[in-house]
N, C-alpha and C. Protein backbone atom coordinates (compact mmCIF):
# COMPACT_ATOMS: atom_id res chain seq x y z
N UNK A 1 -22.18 12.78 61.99
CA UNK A 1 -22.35 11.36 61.89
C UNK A 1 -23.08 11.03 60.58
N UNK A 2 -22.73 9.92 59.94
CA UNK A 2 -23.56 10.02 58.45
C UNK A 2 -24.77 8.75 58.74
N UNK A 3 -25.42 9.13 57.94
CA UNK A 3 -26.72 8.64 58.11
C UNK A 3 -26.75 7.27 58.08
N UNK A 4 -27.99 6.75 58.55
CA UNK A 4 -27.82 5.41 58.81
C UNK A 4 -28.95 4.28 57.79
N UNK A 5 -28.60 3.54 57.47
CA UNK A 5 -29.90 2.54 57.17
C UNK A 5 -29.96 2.21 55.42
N UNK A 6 -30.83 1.66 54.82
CA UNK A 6 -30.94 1.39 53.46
C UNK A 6 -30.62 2.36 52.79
N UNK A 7 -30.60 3.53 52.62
CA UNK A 7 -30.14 5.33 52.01
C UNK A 7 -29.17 5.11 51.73
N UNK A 8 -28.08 5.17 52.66
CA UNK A 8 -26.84 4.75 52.91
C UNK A 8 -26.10 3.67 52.76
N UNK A 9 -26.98 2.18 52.91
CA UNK A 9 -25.82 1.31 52.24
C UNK A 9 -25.76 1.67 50.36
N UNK A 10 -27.21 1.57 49.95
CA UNK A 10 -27.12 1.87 48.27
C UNK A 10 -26.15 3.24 47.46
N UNK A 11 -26.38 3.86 48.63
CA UNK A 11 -25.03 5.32 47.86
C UNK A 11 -23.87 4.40 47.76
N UNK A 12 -23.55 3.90 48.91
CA UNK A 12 -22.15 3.03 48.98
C UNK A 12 -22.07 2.38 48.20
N UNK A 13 -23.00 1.17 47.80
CA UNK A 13 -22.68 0.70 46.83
C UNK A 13 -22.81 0.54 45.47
N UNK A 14 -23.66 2.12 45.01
CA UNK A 14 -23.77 2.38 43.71
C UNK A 14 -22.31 3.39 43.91
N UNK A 15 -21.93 4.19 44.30
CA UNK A 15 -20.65 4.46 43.95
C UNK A 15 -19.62 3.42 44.09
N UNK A 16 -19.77 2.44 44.34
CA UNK A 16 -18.41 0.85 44.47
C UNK A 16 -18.51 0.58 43.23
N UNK A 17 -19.60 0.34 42.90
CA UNK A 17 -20.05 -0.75 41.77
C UNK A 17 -19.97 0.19 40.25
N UNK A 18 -20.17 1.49 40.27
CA UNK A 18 -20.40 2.25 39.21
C UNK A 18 -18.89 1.96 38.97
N UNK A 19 -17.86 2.96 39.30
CA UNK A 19 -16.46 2.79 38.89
C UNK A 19 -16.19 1.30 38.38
N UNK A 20 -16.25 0.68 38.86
CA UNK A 20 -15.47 -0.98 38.40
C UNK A 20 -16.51 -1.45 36.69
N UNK A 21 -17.85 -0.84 36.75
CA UNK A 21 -18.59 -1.20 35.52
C UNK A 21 -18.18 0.34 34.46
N UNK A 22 -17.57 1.16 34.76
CA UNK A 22 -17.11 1.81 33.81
C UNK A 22 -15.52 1.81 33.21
N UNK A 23 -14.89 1.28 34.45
CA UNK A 23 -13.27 0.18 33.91
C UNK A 23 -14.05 -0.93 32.84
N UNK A 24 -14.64 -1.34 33.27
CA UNK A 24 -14.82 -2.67 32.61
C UNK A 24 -14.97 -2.42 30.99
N UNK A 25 -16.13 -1.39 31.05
CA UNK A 25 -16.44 -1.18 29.71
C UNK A 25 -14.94 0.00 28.63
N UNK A 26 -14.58 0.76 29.65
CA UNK A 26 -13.11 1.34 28.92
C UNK A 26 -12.24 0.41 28.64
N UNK A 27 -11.94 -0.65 29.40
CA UNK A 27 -11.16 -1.40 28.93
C UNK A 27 -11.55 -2.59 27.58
N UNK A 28 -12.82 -2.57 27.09
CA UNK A 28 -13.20 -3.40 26.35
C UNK A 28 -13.17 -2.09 24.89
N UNK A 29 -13.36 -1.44 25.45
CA UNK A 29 -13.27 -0.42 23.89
C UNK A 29 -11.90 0.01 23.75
N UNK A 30 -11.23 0.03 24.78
CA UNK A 30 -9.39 -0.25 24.40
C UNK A 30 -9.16 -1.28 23.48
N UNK A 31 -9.51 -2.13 24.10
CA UNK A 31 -8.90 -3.46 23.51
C UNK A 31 -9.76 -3.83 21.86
N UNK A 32 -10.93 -2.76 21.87
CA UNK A 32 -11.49 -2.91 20.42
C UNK A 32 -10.99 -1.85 19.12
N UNK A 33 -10.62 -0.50 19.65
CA UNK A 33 -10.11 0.49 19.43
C UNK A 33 -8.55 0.30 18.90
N UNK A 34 -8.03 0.22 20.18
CA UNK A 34 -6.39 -0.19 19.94
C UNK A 34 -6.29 -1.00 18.45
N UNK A 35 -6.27 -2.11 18.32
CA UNK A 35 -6.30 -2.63 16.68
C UNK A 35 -6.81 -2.10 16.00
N UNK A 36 -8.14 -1.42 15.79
CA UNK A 36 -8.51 -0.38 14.24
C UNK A 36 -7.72 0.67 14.27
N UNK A 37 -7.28 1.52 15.27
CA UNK A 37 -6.51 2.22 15.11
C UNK A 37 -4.64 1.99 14.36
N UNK A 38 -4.65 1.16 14.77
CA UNK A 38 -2.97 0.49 14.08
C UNK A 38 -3.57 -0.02 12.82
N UNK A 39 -4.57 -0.66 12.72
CA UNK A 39 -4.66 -1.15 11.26
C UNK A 39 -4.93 0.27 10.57
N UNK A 40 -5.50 0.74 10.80
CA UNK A 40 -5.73 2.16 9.95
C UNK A 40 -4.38 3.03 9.61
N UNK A 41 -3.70 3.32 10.50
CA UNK A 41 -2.09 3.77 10.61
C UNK A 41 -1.55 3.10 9.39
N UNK A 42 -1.29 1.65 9.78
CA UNK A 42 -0.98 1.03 8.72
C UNK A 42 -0.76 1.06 7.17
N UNK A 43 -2.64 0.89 7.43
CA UNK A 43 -2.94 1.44 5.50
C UNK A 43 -2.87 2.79 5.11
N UNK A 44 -2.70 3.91 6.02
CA UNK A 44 -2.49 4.98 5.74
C UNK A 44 -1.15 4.94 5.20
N UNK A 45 -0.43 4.50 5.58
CA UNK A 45 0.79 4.75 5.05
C UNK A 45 1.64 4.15 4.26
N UNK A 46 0.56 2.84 3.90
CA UNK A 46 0.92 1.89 2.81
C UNK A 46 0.46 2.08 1.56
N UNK A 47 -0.66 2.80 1.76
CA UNK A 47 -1.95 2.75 0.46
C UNK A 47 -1.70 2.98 -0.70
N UNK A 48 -0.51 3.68 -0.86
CA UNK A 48 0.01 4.08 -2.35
C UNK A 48 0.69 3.02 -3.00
N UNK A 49 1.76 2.19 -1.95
CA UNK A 49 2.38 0.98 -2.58
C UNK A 49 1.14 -0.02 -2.80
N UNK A 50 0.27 -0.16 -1.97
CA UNK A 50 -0.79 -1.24 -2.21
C UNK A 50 -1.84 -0.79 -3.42
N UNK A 51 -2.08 0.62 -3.58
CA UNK A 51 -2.53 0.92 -4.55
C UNK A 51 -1.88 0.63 -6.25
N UNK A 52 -0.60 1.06 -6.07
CA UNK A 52 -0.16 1.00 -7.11
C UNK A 52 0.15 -0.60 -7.31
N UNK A 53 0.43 -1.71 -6.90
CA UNK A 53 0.73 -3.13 -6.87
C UNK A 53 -0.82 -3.62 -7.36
N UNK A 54 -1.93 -3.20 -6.61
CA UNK A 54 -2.99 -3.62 -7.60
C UNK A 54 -3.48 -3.11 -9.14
N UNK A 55 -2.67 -1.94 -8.69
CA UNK A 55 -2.67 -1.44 -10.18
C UNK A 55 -2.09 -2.17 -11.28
N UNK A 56 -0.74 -2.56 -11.56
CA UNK A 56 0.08 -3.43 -11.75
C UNK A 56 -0.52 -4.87 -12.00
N UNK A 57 -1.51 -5.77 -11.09
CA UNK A 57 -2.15 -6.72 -11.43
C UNK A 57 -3.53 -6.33 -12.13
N UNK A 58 -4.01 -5.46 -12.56
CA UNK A 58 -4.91 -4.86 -13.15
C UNK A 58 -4.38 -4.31 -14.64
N UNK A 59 -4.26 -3.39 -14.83
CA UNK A 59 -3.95 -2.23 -15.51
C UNK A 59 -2.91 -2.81 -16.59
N UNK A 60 -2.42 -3.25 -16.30
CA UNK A 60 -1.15 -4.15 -17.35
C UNK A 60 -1.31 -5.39 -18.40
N UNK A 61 -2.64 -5.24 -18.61
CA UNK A 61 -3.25 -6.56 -19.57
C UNK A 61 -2.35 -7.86 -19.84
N UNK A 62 -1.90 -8.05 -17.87
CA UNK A 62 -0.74 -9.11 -17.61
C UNK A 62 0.64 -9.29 -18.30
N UNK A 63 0.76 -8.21 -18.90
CA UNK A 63 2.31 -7.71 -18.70
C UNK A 63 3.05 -7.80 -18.03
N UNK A 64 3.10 -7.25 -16.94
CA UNK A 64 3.64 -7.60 -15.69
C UNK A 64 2.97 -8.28 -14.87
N UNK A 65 3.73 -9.75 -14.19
CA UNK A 65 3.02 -10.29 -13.58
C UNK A 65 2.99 -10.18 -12.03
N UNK A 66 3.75 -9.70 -11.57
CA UNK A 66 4.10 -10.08 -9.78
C UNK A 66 5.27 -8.64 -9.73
N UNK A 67 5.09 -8.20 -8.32
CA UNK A 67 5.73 -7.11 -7.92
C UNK A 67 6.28 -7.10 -6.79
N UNK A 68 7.54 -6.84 -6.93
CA UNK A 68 8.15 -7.52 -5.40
C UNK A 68 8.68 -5.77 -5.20
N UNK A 69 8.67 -5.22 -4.00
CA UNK A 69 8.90 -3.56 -3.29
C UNK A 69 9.80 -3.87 -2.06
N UNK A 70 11.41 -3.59 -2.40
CA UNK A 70 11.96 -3.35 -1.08
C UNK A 70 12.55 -1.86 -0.83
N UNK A 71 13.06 -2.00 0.28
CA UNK A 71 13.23 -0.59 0.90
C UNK A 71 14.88 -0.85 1.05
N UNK A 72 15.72 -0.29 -0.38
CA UNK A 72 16.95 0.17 -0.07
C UNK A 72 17.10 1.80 -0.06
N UNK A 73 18.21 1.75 1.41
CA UNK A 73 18.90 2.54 2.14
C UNK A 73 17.68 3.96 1.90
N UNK A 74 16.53 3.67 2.51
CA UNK A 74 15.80 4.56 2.54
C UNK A 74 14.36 5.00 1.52
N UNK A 75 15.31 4.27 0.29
CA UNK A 75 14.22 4.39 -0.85
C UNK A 75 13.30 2.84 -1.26
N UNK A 76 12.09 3.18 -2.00
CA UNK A 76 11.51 1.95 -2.52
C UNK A 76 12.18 1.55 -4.26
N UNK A 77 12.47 0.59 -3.96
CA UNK A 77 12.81 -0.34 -5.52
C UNK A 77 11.78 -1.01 -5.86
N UNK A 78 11.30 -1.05 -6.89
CA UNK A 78 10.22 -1.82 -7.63
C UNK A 78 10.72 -2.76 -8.63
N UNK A 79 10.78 -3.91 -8.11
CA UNK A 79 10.88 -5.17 -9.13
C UNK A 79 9.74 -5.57 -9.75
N UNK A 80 9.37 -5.54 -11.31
CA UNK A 80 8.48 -5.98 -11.70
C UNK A 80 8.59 -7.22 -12.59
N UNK A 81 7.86 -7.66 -12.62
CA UNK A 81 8.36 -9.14 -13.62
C UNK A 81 7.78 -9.35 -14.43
N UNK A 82 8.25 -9.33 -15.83
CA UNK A 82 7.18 -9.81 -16.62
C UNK A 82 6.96 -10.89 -17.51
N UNK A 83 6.01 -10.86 -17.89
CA UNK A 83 5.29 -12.05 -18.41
C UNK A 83 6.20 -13.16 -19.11
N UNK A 84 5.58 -14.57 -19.15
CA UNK A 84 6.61 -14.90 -20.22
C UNK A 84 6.25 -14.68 -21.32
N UNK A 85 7.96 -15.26 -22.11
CA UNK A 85 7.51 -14.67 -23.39
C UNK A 85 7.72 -13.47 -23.65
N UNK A 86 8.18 -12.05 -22.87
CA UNK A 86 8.42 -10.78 -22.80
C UNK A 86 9.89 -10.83 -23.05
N UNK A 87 10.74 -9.76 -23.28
CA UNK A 87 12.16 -10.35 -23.24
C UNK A 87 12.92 -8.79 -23.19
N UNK A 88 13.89 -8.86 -23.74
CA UNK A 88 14.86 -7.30 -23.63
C UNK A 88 14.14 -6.55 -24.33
N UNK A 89 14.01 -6.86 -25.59
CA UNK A 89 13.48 -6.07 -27.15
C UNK A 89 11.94 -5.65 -26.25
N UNK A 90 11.44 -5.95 -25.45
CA UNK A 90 10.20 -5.35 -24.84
C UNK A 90 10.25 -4.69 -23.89
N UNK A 91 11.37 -4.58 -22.92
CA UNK A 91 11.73 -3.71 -22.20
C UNK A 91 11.39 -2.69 -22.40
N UNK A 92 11.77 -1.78 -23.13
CA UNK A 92 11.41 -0.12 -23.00
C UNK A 92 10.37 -0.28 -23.33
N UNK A 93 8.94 -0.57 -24.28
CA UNK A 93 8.22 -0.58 -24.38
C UNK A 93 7.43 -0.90 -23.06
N UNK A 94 7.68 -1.67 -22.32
CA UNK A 94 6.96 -1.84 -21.13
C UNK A 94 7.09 -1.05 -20.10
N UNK A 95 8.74 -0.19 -20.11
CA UNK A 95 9.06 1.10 -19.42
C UNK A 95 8.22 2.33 -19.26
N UNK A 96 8.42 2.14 -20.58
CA UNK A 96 7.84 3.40 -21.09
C UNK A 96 6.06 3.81 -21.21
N UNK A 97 5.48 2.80 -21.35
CA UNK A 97 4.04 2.55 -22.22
C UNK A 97 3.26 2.28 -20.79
N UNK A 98 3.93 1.12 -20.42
CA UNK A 98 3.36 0.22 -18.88
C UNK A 98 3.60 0.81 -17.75
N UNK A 99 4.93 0.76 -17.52
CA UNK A 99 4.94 1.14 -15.91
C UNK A 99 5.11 2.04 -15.76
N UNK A 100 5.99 3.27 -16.14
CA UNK A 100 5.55 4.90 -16.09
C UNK A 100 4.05 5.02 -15.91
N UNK A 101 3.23 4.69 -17.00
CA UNK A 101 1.84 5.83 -16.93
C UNK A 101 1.17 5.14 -15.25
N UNK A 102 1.39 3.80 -14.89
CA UNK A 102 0.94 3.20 -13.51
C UNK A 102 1.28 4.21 -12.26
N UNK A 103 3.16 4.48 -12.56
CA UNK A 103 3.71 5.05 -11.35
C UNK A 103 3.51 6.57 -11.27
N UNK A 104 3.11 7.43 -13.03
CA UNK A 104 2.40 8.95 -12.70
C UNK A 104 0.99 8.92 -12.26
N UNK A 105 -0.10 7.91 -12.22
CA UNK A 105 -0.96 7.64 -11.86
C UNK A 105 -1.07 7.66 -10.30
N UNK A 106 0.10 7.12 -9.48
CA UNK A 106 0.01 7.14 -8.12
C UNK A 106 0.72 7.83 -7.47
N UNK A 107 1.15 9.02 -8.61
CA UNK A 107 1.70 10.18 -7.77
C UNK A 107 3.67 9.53 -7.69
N UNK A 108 4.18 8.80 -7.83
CA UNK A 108 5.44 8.14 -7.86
C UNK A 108 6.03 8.48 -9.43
N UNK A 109 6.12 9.81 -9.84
CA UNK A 109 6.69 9.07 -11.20
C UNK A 109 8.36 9.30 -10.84
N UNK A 110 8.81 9.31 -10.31
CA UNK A 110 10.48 8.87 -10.04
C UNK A 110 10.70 7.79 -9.51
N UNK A 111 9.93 6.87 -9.81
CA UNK A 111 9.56 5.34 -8.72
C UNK A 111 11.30 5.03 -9.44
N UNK A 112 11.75 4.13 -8.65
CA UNK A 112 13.08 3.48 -8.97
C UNK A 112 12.42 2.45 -9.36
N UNK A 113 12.40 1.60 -10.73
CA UNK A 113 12.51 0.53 -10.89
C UNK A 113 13.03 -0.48 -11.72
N UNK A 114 13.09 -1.38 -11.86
CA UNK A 114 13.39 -2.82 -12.55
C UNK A 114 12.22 -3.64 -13.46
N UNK A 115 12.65 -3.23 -14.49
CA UNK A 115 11.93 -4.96 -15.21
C UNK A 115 12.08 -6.13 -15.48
N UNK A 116 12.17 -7.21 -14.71
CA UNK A 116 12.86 -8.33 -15.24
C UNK A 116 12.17 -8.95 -15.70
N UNK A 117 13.35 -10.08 -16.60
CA UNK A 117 12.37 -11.37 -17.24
C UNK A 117 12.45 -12.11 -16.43
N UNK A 118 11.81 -13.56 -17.09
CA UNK A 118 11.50 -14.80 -15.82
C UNK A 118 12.56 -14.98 -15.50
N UNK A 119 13.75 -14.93 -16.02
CA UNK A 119 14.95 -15.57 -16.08
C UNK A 119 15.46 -14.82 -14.75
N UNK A 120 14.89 -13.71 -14.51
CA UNK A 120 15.74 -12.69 -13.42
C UNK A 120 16.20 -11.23 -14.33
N UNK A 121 16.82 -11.56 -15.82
CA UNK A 121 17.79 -10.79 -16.01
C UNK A 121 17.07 -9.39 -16.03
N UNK A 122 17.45 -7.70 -15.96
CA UNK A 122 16.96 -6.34 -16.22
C UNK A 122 16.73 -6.43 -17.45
N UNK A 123 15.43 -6.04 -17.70
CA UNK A 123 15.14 -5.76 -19.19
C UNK A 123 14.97 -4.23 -19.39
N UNK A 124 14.84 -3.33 -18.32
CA UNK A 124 14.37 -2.47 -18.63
C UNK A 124 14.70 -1.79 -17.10
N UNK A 125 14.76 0.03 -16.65
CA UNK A 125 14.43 0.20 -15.36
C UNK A 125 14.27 2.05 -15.56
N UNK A 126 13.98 2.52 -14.45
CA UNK A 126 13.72 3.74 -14.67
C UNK A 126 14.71 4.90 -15.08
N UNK A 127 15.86 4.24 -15.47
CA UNK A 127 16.72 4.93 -16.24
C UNK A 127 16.60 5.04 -18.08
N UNK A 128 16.00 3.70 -18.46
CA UNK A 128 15.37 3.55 -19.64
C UNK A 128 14.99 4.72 -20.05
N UNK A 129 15.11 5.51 -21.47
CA UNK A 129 15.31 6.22 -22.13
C UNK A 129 13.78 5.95 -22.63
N UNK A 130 12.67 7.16 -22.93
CA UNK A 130 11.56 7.12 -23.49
C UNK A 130 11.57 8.07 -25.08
N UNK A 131 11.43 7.61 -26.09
CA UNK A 131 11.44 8.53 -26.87
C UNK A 131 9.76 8.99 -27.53
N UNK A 132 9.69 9.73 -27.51
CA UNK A 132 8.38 9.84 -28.46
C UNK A 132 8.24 9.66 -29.67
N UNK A 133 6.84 9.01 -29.55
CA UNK A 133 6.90 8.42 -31.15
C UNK A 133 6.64 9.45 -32.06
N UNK A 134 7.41 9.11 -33.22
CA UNK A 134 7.42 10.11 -34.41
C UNK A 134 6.32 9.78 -35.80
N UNK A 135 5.89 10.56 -35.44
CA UNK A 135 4.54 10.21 -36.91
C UNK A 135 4.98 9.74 -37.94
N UNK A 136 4.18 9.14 -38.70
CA UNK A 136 4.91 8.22 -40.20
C UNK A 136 4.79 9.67 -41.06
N UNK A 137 6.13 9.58 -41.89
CA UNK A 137 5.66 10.73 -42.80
C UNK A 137 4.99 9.79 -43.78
N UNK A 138 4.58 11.04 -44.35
CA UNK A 138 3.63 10.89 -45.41
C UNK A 138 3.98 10.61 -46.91
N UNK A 139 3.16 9.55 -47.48
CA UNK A 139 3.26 8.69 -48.59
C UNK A 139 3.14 9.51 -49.92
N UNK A 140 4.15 10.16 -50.37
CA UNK A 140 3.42 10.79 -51.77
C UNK A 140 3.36 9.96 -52.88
């Protein structure tokens, strides 16, 4: 027979009451947990495009102004746009000089991309041809 009297109701109802105040509190660190965890996921696996896009608004002494990143058939395309006032004749120079040293910087240097002018049109893209510059000869 189990015992009788004040002993016995408080076991009862510290084991009732314990379970339902330890739901309570798991479920509040779910519900705090659950979102840092996805946001973290997130930037884990963004951080290089977000890295390199601030790079791009940084690093480019506004050369390029705005960077638009979509995802064809698997790969990232990088549209970059640049400044006005920039045009074809600046294209490779901005290929080459600008957005290469950004995209070996973040570990991307086969980045696929585009340079356009305001207009829209390609001025430039990662097929652009880099030559190295050749020293001035010398003046005798």
């Amino acid at each position: 027979m189990p015992p009788a009297g004040p002993a016995a109701r408080s076991g009862w109802q510290l084991g009732r009451t314990e379970p339902r105040r330890r739901t309570f509190w798991l479920g509040c660190l779910a519900i705090v947990l659950v979102p840092v965890v996805l946001v973290a996921a997130i930037l884990l696996l963004v951080r290089n495009e977000v890295g390199t896009i601030v790079d791009f608004a940084g690093d480019t002494g506004g050369q390029i102004t705005s960077v638009d990143v979509h995802q064809v058939e698997g790969r990232l395309q990088w549209e970059l746009y640049a400044a006005p006032g920039l045009g074809p004749r600046d294209g490779p120079q901005l290929a080459c000089d600008v957005v290469r040293p950004v995209f070996r910087r973040h570990g991307v240097a086969n980045a696929e991309f585009y340079v356009l002018d305001r207009a829209g049109d390609v001025i430039a893209s990662w097929q652009t041809p880099c030559t190295p510059v050749q020293p001035a000869a010398p003046v005798s």
